[in-house]
N, C-alpha and C. Protein backbone atom coordinates (compact mmCIF):
# COMPACT_ATOMS: atom_id res chain seq x y z
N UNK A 1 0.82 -1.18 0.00
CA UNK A 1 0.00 0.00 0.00
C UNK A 1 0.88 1.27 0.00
N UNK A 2 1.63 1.00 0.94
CA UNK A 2 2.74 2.42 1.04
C UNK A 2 3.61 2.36 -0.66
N UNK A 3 3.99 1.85 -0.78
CA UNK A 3 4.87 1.25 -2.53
C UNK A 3 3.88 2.09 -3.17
N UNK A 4 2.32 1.80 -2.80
CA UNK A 4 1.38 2.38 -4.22
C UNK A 4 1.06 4.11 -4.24
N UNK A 5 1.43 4.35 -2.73
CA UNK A 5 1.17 5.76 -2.21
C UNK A 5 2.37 6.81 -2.72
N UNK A 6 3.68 5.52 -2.74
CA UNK A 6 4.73 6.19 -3.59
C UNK A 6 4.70 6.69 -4.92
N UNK A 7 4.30 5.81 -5.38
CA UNK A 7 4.23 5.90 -6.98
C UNK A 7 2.83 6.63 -7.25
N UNK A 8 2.24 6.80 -6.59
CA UNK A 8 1.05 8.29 -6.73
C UNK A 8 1.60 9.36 -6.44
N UNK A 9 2.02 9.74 -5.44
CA UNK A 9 3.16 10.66 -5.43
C UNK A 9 3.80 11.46 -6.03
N UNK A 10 4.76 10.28 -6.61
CA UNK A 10 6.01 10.65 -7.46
C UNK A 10 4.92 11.16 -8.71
N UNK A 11 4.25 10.59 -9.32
CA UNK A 11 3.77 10.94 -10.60
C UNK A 11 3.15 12.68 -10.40
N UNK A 12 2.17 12.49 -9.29
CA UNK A 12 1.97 14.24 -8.77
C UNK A 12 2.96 14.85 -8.83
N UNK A 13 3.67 14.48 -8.22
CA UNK A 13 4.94 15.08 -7.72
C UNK A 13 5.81 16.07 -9.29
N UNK A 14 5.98 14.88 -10.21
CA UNK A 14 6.39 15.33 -11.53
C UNK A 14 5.69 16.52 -12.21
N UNK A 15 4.52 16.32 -11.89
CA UNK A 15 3.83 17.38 -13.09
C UNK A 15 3.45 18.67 -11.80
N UNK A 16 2.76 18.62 -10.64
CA UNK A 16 3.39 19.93 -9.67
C UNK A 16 4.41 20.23 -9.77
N UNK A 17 5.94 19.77 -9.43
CA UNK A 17 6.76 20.11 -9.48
C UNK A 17 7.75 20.53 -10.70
N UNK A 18 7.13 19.94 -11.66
CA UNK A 18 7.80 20.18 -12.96
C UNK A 18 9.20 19.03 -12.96
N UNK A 19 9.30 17.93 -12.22
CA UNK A 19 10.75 17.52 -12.04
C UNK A 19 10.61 16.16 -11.51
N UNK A 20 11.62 15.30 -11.99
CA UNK A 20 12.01 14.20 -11.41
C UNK A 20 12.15 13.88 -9.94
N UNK A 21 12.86 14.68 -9.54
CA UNK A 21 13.34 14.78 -8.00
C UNK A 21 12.37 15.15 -7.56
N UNK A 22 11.76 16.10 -7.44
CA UNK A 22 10.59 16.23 -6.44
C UNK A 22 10.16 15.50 -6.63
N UNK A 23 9.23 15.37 -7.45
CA UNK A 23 8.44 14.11 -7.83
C UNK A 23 8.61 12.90 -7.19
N UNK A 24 10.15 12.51 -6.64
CA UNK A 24 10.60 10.82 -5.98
C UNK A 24 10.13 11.36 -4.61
N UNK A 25 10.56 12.96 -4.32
CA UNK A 25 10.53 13.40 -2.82
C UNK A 25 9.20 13.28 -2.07
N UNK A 26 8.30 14.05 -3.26
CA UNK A 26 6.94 14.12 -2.87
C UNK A 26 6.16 12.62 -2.28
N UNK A 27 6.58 11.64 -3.19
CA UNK A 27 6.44 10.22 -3.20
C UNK A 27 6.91 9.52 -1.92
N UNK A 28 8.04 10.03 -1.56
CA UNK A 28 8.53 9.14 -0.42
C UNK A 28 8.23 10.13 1.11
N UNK A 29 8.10 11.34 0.75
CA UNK A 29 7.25 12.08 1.83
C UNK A 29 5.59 11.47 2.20
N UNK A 30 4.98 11.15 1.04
CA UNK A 30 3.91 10.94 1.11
C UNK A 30 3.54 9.53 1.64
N UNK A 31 4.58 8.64 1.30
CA UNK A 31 4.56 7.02 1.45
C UNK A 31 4.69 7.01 2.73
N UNK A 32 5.80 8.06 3.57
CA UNK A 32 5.85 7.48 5.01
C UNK A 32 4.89 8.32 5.70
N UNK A 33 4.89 9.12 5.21
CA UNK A 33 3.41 9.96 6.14
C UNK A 33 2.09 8.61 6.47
N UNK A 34 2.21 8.14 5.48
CA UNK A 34 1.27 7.07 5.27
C UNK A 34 1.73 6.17 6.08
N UNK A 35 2.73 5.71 6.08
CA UNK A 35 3.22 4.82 7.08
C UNK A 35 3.17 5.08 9.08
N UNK A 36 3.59 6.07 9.04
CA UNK A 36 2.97 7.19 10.60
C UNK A 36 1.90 6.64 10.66
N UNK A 37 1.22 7.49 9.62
CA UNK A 37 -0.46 7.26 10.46
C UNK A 37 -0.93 6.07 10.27
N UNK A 38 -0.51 4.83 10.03
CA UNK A 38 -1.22 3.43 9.67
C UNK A 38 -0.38 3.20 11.41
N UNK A 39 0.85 3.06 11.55
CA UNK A 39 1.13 2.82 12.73
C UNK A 39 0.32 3.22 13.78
N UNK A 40 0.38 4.58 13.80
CA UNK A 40 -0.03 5.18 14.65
C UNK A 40 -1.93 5.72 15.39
N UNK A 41 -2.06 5.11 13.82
CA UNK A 41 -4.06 4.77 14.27
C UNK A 41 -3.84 3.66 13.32
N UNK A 42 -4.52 3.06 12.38
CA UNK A 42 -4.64 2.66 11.13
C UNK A 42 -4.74 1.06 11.77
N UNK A 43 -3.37 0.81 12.69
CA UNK A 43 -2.51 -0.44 13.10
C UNK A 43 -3.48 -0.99 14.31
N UNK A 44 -3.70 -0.04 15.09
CA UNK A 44 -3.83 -0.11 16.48
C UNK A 44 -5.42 -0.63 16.76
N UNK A 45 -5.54 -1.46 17.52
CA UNK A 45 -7.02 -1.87 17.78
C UNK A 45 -7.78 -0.77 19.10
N UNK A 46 -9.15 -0.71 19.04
CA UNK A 46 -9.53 0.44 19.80
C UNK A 46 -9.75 -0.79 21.38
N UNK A 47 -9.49 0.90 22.41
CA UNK A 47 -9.72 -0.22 23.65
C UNK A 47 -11.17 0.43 24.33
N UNK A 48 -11.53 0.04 25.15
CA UNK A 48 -12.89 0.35 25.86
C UNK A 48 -13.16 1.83 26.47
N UNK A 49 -11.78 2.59 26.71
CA UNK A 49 -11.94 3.73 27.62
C UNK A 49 -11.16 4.67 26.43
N UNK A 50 -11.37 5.96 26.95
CA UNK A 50 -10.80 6.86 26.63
C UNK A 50 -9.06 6.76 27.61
N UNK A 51 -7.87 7.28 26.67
CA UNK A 51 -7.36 7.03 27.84
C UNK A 51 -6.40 8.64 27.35
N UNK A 52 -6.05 9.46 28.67
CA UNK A 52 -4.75 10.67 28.34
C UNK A 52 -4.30 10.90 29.53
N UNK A 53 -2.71 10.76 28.84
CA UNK A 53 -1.97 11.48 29.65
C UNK A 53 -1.26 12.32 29.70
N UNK A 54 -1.43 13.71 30.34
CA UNK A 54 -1.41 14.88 29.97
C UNK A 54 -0.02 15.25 30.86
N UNK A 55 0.21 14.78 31.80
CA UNK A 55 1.70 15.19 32.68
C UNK A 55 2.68 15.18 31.84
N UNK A 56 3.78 16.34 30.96
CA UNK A 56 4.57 16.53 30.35
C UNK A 56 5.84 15.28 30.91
N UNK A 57 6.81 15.07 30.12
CA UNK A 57 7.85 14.33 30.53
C UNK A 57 7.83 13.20 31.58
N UNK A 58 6.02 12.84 31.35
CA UNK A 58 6.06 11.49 32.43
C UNK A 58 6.85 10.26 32.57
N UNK A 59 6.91 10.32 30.45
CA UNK A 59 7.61 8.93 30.87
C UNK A 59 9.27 9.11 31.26
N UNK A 60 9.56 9.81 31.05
CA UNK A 60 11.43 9.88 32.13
C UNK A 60 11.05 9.36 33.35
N UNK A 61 9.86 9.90 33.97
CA UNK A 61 9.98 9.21 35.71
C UNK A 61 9.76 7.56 35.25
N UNK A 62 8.55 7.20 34.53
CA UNK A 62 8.98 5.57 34.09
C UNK A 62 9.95 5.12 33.99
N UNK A 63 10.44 5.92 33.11
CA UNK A 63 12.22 5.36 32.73
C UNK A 63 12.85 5.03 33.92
N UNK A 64 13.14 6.60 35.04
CA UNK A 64 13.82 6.10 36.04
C UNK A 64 13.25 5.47 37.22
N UNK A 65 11.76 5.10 36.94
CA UNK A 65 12.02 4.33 38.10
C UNK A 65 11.99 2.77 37.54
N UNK A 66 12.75 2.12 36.43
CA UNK A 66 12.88 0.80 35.85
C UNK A 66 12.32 0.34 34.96
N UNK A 67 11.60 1.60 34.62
CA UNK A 67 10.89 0.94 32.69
C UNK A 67 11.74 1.22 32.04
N UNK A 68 12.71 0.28 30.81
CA UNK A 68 13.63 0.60 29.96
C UNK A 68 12.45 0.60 28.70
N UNK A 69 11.27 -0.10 28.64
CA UNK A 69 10.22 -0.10 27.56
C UNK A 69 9.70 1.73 27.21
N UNK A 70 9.57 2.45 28.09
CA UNK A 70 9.91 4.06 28.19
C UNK A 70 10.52 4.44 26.86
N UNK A 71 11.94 4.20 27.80
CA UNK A 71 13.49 4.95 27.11
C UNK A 71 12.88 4.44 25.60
N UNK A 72 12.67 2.98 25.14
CA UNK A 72 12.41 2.50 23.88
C UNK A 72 11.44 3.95 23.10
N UNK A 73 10.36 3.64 23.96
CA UNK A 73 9.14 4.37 23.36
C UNK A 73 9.28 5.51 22.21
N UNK A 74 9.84 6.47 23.62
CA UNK A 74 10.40 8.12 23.78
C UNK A 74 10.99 8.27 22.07
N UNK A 75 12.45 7.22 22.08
CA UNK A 75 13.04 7.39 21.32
C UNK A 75 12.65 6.79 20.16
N UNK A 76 12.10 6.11 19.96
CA UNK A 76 11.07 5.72 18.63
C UNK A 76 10.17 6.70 18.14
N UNK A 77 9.77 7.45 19.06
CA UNK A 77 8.62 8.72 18.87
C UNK A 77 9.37 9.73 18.15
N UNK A 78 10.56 9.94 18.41
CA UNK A 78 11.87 10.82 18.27
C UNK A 78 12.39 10.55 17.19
N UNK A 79 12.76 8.93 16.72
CA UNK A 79 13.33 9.12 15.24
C UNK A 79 11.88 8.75 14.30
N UNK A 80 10.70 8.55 14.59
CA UNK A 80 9.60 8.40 13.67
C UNK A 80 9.15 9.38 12.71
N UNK A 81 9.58 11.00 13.85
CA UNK A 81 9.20 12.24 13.22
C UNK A 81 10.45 12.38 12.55
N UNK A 82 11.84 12.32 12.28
CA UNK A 82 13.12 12.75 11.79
C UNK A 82 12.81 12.87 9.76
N UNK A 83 12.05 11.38 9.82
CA UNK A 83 12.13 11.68 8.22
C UNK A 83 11.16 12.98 7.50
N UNK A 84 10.18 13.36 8.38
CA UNK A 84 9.19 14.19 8.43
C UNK A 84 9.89 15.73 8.50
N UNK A 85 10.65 15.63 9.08
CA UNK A 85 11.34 16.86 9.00
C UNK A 85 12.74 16.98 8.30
N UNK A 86 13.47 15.65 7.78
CA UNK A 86 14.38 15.98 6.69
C UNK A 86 13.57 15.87 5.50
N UNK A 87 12.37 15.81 5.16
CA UNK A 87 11.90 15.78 3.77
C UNK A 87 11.56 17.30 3.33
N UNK A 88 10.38 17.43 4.68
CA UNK A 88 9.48 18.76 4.26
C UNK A 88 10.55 19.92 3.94
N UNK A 89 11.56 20.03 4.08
CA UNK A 89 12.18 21.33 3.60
C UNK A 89 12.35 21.48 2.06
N UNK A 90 12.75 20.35 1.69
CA UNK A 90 12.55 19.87 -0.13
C UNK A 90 11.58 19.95 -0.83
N UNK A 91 10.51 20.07 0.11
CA UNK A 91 9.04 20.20 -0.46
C UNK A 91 8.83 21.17 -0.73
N UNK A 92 8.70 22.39 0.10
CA UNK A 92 8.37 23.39 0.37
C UNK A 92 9.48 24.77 0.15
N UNK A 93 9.15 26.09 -0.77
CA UNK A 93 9.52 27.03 -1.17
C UNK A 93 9.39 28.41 -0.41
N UNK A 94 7.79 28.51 -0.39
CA UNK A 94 7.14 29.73 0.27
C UNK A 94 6.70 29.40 1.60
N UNK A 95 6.97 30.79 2.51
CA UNK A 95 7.12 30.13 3.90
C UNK A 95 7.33 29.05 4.07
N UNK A 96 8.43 28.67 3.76
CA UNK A 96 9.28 27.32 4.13
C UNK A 96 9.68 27.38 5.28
N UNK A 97 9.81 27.60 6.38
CA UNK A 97 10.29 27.44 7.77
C UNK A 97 9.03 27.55 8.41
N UNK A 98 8.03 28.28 8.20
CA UNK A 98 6.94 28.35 9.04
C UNK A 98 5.94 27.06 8.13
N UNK A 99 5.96 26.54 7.70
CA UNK A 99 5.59 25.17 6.95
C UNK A 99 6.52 23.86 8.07
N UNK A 100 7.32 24.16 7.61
CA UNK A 100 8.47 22.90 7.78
C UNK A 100 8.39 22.94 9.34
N UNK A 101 8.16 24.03 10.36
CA UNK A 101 7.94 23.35 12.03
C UNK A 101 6.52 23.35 11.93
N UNK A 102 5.53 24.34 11.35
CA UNK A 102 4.10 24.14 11.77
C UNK A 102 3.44 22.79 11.64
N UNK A 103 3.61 22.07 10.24
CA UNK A 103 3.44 20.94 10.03
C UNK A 103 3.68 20.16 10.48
N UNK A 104 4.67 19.19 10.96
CA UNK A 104 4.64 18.47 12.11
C UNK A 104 3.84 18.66 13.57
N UNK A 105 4.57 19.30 13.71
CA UNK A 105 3.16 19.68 15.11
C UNK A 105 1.95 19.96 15.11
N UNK A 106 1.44 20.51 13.55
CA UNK A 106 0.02 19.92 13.36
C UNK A 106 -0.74 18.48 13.55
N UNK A 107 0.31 17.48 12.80
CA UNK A 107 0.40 16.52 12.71
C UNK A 107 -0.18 15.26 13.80
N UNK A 108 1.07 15.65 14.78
CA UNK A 108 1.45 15.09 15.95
C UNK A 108 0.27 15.50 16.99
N UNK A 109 -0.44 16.79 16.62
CA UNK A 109 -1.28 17.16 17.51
C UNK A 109 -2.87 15.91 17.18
N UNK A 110 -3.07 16.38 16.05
CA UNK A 110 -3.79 15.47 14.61
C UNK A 110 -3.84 13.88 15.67
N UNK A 111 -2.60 13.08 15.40
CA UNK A 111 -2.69 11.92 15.68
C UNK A 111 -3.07 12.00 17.26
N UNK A 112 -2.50 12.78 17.75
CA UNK A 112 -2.79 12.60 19.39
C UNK A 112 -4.21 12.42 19.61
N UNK A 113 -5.00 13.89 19.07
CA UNK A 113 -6.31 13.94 19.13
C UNK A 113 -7.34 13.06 19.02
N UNK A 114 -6.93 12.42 17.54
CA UNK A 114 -7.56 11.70 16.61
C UNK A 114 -7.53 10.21 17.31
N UNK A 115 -6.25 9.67 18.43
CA UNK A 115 -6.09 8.26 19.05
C UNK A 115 -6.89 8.55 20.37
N UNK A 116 -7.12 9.75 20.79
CA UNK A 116 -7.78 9.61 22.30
C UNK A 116 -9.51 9.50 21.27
N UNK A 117 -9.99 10.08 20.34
CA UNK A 117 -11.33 10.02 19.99
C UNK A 117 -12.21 9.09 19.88
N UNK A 118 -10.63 7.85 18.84
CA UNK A 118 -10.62 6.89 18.57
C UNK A 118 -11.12 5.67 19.21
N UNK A 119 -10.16 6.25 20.50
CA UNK A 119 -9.74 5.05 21.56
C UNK A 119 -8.89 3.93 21.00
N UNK A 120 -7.72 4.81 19.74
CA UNK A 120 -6.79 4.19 19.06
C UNK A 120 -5.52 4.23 19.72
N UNK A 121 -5.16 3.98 21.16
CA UNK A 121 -3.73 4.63 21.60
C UNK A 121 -4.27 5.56 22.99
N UNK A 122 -3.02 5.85 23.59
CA UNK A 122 -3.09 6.45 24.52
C UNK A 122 -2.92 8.28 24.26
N UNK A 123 -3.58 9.47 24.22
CA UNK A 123 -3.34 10.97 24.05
C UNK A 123 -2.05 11.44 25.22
N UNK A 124 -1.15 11.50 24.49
CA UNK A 124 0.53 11.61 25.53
C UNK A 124 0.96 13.38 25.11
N UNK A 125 0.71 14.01 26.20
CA UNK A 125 1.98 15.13 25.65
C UNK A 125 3.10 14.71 25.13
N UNK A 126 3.79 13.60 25.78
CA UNK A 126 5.16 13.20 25.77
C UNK A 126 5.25 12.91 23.96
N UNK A 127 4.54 12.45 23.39
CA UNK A 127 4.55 11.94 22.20
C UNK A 127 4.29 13.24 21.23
N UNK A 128 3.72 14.31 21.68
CA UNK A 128 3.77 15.50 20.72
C UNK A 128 5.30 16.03 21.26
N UNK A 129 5.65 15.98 21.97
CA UNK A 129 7.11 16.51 22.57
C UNK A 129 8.33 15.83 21.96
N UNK A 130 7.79 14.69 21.77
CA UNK A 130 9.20 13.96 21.19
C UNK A 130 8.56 13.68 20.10
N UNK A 131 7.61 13.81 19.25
CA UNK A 131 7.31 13.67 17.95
C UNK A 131 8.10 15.24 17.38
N UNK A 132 7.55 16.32 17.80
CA UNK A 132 8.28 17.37 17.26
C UNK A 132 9.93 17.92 17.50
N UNK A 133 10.24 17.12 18.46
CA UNK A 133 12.03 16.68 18.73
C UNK A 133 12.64 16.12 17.48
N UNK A 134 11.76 15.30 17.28
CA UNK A 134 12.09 14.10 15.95
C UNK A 134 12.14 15.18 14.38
N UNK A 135 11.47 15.52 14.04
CA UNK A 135 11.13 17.19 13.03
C UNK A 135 12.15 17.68 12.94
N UNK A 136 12.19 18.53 14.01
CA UNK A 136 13.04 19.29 14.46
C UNK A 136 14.59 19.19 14.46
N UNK A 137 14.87 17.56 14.59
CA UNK A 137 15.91 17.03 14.17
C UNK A 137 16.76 17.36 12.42
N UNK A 138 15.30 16.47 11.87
CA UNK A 138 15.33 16.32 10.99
C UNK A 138 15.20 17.30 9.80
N UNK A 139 15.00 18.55 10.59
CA UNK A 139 15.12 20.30 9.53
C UNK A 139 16.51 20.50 9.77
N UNK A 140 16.77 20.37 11.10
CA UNK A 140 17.91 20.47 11.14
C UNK A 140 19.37 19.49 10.48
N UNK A 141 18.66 17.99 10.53
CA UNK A 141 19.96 17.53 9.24
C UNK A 141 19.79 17.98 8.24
N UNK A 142 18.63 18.44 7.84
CA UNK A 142 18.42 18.48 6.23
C UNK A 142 19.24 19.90 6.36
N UNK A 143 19.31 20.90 6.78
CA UNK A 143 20.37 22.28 6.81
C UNK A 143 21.52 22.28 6.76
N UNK A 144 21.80 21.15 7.89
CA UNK A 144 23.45 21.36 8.20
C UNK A 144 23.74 20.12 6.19
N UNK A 145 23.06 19.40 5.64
CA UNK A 145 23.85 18.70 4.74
C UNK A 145 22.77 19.07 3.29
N UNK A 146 21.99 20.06 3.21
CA UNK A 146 21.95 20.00 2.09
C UNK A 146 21.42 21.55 1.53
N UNK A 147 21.49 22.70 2.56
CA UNK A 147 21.21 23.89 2.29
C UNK A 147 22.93 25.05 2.33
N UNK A 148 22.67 25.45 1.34
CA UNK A 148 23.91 25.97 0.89
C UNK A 148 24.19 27.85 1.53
N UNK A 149 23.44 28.28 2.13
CA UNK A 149 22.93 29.61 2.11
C UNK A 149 22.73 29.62 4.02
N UNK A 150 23.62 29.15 4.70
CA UNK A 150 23.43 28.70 5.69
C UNK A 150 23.14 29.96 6.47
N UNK A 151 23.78 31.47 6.08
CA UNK A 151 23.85 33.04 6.90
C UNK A 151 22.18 32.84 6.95
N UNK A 152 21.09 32.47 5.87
CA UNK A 152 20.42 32.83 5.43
C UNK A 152 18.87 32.22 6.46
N UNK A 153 19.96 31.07 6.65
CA UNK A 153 19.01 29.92 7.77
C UNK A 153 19.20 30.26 9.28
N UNK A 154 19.92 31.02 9.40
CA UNK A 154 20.52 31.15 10.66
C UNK A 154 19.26 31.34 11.96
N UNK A 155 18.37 32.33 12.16
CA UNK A 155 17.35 32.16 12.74
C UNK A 155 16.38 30.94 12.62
N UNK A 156 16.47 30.16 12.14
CA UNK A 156 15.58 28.38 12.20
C UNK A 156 16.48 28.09 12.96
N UNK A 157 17.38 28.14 12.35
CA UNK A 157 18.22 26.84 13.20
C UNK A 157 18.99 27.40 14.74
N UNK A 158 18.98 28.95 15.14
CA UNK A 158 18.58 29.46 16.11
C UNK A 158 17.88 28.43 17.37
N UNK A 159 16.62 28.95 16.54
CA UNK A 159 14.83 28.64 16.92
C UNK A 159 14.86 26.94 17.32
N UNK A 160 15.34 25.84 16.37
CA UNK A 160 15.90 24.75 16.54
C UNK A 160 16.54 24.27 17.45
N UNK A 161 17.78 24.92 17.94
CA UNK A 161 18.79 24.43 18.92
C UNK A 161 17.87 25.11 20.08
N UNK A 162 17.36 26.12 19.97
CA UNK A 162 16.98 26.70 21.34
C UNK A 162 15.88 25.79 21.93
N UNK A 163 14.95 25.01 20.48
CA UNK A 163 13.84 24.21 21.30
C UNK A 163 14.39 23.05 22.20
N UNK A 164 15.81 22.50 20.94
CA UNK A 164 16.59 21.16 21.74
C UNK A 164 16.94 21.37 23.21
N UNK A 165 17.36 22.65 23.23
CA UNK A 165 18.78 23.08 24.59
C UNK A 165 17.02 22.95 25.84
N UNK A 166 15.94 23.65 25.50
CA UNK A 166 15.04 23.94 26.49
C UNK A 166 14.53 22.43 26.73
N UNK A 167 14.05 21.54 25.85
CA UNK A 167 13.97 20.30 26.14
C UNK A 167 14.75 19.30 26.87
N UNK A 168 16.30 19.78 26.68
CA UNK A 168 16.94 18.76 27.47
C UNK A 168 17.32 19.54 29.07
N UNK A 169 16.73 20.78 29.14
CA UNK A 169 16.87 21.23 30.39
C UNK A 169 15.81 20.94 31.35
N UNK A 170 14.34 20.93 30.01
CA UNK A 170 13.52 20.50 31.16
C UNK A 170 13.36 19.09 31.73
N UNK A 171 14.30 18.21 31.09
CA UNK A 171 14.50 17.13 31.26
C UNK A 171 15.36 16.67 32.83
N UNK A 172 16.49 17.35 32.54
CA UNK A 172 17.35 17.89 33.83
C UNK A 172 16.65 18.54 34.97
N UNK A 173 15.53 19.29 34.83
CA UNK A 173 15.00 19.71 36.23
C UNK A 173 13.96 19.05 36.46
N UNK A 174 13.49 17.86 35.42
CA UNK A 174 12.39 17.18 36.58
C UNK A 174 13.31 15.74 36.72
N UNK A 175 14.62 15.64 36.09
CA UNK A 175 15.60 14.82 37.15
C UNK A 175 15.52 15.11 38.40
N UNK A 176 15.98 16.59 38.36
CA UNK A 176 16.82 17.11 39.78
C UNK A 176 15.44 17.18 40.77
N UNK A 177 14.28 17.53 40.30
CA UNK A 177 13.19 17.87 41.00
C UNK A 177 12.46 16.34 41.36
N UNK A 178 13.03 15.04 40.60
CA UNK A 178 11.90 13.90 41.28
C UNK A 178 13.16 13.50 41.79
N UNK A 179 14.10 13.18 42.00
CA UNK A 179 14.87 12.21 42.70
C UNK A 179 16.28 13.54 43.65
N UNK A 180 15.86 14.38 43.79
CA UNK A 180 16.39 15.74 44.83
C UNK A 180 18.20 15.60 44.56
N UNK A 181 18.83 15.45 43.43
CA UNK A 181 20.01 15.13 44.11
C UNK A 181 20.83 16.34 43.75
């Protein structure tokens, strides 16, 4: 199904874009988008309750108090969004930076919403937090290895490191704040 989502794609892709390359980009943007959301509802069987959990950075306290299934989670959530955000910059021309972060976190908001409605999944801040970590990543490889005009990027990727640096601080103070050390 994803293979067929490609090759719909790519063919859009050619005649919007006027080009080969987009055209493969559009295709393989579109194939895994498709792939996200089949995982992420599509996959998942519905359960009886509504279920959310809204406490930011809960699962770190899982983590430390002996869930390594957590740490798994977190970081799966984290590289799931990466291709999502090394693609969309290739996509996109006009307001390209306010595209390339809004979109994902539309997204991520989208699936969250859409799994508590469902009763497809659990509604996690943690998963819009490290879904748009994952993005965010991934604008950022796509800059540092394939944008040439880097003076030009300089405020994204600003905006970028500053979301990383605040994430891994707030990470550090609800260390320091659940286990006092």
């Amino acid at each position: 199904m994803a293979l067929g989502v490609f090759f719909i794609g790519t063919i859009i892709g050619k005649k919007t874009y006027k080009g080969a390359g987009k055209g493969i980009l559009l295709g393989l943007f579109l194939a895994y988008l498709f792939l996200v959301l089949t995982i992420t509802l599509f996959y998942r069987g519905t359960s009886e309750r509504y279920t959310f959990a809204r406490k930011p950075f809960w699962s770190y306290t899982e983590y430390w108090s002996g869930s390594e299934f957590m740490l798994v989670e977190l970081l799966l959530n984290i590289i799931m969004f990466s291709p999502i955000g090394l693609l969309m910059p290739g996509l996109v021309r006009k307001h390209r930076y306010l595209k390339c972060i809004s979109f994902p976190l539309i997204l991520t908001v989208t699936i969250e919403i859409t799994q508590y409605f469902t009763r497809r999944g659990l509604f996690q801040t943690d998963d819009m937090i490290h879904n748009f970590l994952g993005a965010l990543l991934g604008i950022l490889l796509f800059f540092v290895l394939f944008e040439k005009n880097r003076k030009k990027n300089k405020g994204v990727l600003i905006f970028i490191l500053g979301y990383i640096a605040v994430y891994f601080l707030c990470i550090l103070a609800l260390y320091l704040f659940t286990y006092r050390v």
